[in-house]
N, C-alpha and C. Protein backbone atom coordinates (compact mmCIF):
# COMPACT_ATOMS: atom_id res chain seq x y z
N UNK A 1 -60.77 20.65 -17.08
CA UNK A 1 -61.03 20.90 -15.68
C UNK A 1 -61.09 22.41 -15.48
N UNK A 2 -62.29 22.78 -14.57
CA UNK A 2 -62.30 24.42 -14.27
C UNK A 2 -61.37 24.83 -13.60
N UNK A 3 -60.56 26.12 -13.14
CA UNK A 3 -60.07 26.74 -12.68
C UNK A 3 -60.12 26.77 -11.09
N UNK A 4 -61.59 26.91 -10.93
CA UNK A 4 -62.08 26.64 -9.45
C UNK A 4 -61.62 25.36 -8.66
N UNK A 5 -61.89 24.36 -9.71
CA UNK A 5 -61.18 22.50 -9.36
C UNK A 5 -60.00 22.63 -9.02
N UNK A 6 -59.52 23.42 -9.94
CA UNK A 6 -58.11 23.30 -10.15
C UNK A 6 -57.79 23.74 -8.83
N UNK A 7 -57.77 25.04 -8.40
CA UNK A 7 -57.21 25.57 -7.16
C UNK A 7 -57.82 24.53 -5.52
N UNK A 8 -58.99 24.43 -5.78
CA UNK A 8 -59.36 23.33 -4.48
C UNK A 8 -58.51 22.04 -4.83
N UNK A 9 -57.99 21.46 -5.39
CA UNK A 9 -56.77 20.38 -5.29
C UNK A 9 -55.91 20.76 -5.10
N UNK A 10 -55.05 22.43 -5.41
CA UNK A 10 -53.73 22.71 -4.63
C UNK A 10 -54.37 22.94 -3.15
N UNK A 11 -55.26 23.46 -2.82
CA UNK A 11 -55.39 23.73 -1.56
C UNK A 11 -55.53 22.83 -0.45
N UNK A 12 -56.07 21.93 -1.18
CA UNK A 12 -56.15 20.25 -0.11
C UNK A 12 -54.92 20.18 -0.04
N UNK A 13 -54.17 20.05 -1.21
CA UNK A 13 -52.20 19.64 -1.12
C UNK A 13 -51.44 20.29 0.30
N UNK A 14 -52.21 21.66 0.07
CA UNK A 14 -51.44 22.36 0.65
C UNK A 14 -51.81 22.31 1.87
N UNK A 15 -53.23 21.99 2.36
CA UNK A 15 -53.86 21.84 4.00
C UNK A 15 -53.37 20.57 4.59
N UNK A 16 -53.58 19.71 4.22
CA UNK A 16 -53.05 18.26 4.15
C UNK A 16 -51.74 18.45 4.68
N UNK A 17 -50.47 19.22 3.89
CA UNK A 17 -49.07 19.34 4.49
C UNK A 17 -49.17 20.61 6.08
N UNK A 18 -50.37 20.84 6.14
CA UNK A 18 -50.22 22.03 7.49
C UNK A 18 -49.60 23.01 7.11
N UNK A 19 -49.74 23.58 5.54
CA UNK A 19 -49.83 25.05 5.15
C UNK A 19 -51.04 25.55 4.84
N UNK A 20 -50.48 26.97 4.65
CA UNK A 20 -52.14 27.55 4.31
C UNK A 20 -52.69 27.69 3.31
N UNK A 21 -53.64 27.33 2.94
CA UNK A 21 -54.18 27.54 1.40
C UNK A 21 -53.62 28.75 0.51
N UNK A 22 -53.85 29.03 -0.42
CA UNK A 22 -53.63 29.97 -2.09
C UNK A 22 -54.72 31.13 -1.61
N UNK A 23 -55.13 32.27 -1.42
CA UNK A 23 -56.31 32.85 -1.25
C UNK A 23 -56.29 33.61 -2.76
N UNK A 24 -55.09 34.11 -3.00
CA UNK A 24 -54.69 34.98 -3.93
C UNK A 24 -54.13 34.24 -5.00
N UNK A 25 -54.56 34.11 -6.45
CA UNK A 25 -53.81 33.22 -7.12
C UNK A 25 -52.38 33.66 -8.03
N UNK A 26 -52.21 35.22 -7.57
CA UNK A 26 -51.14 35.85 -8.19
C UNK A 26 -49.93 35.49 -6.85
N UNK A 27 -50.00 34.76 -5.88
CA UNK A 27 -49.26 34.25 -4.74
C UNK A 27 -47.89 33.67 -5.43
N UNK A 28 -46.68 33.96 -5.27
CA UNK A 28 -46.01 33.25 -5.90
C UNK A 28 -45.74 31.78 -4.72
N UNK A 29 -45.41 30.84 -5.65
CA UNK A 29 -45.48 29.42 -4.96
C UNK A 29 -44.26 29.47 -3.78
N UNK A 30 -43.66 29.92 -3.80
CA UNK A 30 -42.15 30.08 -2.76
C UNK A 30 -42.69 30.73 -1.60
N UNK A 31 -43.57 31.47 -1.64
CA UNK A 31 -43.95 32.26 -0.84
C UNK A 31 -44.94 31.63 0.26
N UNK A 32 -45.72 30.58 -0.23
CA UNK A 32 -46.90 29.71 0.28
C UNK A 32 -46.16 28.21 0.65
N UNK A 33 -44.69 28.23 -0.08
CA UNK A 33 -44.10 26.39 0.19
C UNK A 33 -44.55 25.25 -0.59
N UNK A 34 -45.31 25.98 -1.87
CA UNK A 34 -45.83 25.22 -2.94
C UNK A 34 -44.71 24.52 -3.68
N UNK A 35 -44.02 23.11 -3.48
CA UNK A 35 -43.16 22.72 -4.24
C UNK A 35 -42.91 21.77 -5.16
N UNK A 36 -42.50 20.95 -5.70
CA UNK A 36 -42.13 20.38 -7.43
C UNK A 36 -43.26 19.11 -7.02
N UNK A 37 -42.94 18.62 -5.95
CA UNK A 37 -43.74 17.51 -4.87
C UNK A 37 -45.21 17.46 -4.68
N UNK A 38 -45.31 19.15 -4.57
CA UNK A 38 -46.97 19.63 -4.31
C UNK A 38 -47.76 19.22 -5.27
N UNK A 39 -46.62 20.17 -6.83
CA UNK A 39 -47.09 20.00 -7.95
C UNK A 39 -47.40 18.43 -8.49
N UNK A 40 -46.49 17.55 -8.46
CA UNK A 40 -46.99 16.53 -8.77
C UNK A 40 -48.08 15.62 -7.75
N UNK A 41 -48.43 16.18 -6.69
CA UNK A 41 -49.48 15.36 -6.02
C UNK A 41 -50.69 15.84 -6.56
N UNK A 42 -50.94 17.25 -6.68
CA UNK A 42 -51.92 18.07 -7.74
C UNK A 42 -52.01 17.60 -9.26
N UNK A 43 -51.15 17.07 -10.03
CA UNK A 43 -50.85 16.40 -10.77
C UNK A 43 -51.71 14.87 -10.94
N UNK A 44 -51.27 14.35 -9.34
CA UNK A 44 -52.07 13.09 -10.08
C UNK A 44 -53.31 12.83 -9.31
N UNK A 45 -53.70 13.84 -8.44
CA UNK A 45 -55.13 14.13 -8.02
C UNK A 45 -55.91 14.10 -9.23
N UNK A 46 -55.35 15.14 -10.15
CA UNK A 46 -56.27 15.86 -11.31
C UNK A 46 -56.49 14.29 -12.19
N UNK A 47 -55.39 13.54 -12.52
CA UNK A 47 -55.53 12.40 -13.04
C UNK A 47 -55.98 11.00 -12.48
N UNK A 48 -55.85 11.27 -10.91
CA UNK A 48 -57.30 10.10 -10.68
C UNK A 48 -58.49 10.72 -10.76
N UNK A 49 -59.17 12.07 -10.71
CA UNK A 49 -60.15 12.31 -11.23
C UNK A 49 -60.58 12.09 -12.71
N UNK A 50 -59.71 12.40 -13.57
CA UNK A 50 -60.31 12.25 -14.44
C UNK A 50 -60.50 11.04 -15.59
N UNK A 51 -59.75 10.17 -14.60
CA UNK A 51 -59.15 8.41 -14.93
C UNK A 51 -58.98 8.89 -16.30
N UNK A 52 -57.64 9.79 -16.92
CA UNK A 52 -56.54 9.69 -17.49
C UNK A 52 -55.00 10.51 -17.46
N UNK A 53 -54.48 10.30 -17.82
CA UNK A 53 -53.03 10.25 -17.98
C UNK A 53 -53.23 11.57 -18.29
N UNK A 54 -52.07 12.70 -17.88
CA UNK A 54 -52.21 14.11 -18.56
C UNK A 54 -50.83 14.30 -19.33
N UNK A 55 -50.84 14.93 -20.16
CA UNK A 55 -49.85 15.06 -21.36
C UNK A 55 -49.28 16.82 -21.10
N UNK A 56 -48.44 16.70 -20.90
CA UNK A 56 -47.25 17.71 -20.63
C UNK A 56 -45.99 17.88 -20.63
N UNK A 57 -45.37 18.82 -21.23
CA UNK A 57 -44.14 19.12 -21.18
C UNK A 57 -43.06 19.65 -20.09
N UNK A 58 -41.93 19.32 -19.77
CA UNK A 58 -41.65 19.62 -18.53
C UNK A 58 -40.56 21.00 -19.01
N UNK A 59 -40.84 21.33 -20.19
CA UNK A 59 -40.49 22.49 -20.38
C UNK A 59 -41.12 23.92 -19.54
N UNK A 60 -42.69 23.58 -20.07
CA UNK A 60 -43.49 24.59 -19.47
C UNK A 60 -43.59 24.48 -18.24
N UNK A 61 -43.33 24.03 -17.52
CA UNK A 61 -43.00 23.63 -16.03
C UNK A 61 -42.16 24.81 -15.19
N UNK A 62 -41.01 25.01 -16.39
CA UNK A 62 -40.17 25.56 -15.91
C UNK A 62 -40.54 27.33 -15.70
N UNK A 63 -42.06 28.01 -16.13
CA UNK A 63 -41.89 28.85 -16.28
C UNK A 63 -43.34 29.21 -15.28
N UNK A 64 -43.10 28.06 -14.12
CA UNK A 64 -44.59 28.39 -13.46
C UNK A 64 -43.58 28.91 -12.40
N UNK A 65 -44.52 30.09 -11.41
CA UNK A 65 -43.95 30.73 -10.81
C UNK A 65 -44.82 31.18 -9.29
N UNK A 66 -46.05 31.33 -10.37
CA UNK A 66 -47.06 31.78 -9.29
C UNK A 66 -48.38 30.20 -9.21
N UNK A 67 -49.40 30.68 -8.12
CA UNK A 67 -50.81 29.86 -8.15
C UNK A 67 -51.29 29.91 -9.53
N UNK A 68 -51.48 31.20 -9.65
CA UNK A 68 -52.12 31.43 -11.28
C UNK A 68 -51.69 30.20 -12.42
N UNK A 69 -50.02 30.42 -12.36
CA UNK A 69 -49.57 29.56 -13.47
C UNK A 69 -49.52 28.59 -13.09
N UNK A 70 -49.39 27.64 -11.57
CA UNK A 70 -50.45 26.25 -11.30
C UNK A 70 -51.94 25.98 -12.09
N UNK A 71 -52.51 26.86 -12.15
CA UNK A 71 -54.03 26.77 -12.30
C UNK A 71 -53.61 26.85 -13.80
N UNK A 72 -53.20 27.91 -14.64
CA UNK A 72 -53.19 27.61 -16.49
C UNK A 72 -53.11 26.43 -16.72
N UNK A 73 -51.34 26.32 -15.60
CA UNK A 73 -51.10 25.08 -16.38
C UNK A 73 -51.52 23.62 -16.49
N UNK A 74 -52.25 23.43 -15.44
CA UNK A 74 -53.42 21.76 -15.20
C UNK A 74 -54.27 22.19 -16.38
N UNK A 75 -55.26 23.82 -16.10
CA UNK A 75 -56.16 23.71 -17.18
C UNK A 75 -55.63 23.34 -18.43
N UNK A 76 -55.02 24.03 -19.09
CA UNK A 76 -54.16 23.87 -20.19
C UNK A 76 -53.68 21.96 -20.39
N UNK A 77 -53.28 21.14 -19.27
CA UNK A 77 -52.86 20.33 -19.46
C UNK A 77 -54.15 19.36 -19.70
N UNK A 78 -54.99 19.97 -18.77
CA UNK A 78 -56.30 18.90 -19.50
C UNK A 78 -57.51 18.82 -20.23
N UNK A 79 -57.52 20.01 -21.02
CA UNK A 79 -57.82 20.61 -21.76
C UNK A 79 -56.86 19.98 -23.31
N UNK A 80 -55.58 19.34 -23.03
CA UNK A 80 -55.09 19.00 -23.95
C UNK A 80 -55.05 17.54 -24.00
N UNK A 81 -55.02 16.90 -22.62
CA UNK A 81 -55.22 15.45 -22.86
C UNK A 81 -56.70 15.35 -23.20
N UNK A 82 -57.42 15.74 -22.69
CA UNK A 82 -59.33 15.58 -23.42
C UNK A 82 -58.95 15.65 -24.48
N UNK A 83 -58.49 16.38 -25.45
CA UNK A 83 -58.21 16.63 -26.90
C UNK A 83 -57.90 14.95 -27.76
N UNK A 84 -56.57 14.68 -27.13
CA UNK A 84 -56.30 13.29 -26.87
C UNK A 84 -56.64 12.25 -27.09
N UNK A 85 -57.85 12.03 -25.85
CA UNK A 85 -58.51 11.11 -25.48
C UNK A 85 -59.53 10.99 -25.95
């Protein structure tokens, strides 16, 4: 999934709850109300699009901080289930 995808599914997440979108992707998530909740609705957006399952560690989880590292980390995550699949 592109980068671009990636951020228009946090931003629906985030319009949807009556916050304001990501403009800046160096935004840290605390700052915008981006939370564990957001992440997993972005999560399984990305996986009914792509009718599969995404493969991740909830290690690397722990070291997202900003939009940016939202956006690596989906790419990264499906970029690795395609691999996968």
């Amino acid at each position: 999934m592109e980068r671009q995808q990636v951020l228009e599914l946090v931003n629906q997440v985030l319009t949807n709850q009556g916050k304001q979108p990501a403009n800046d992707d160096q935004t840290p998530m605390a700052e915008i109300g981006f939370r564990s909740l957001d992440f997993s609705q972005v999560a399984l957006r990305i996986e009914d699009e792509l009718e599969q399952e995404l493969n991740f560690s909830a290690a690397a989880m722990r070291r997202i901080t900003t939009i940016r590292d939202v956006i690596d980390f989906f790419v990264r995550a499906t970029q690795s289930s395609a691999d996968v699949a």
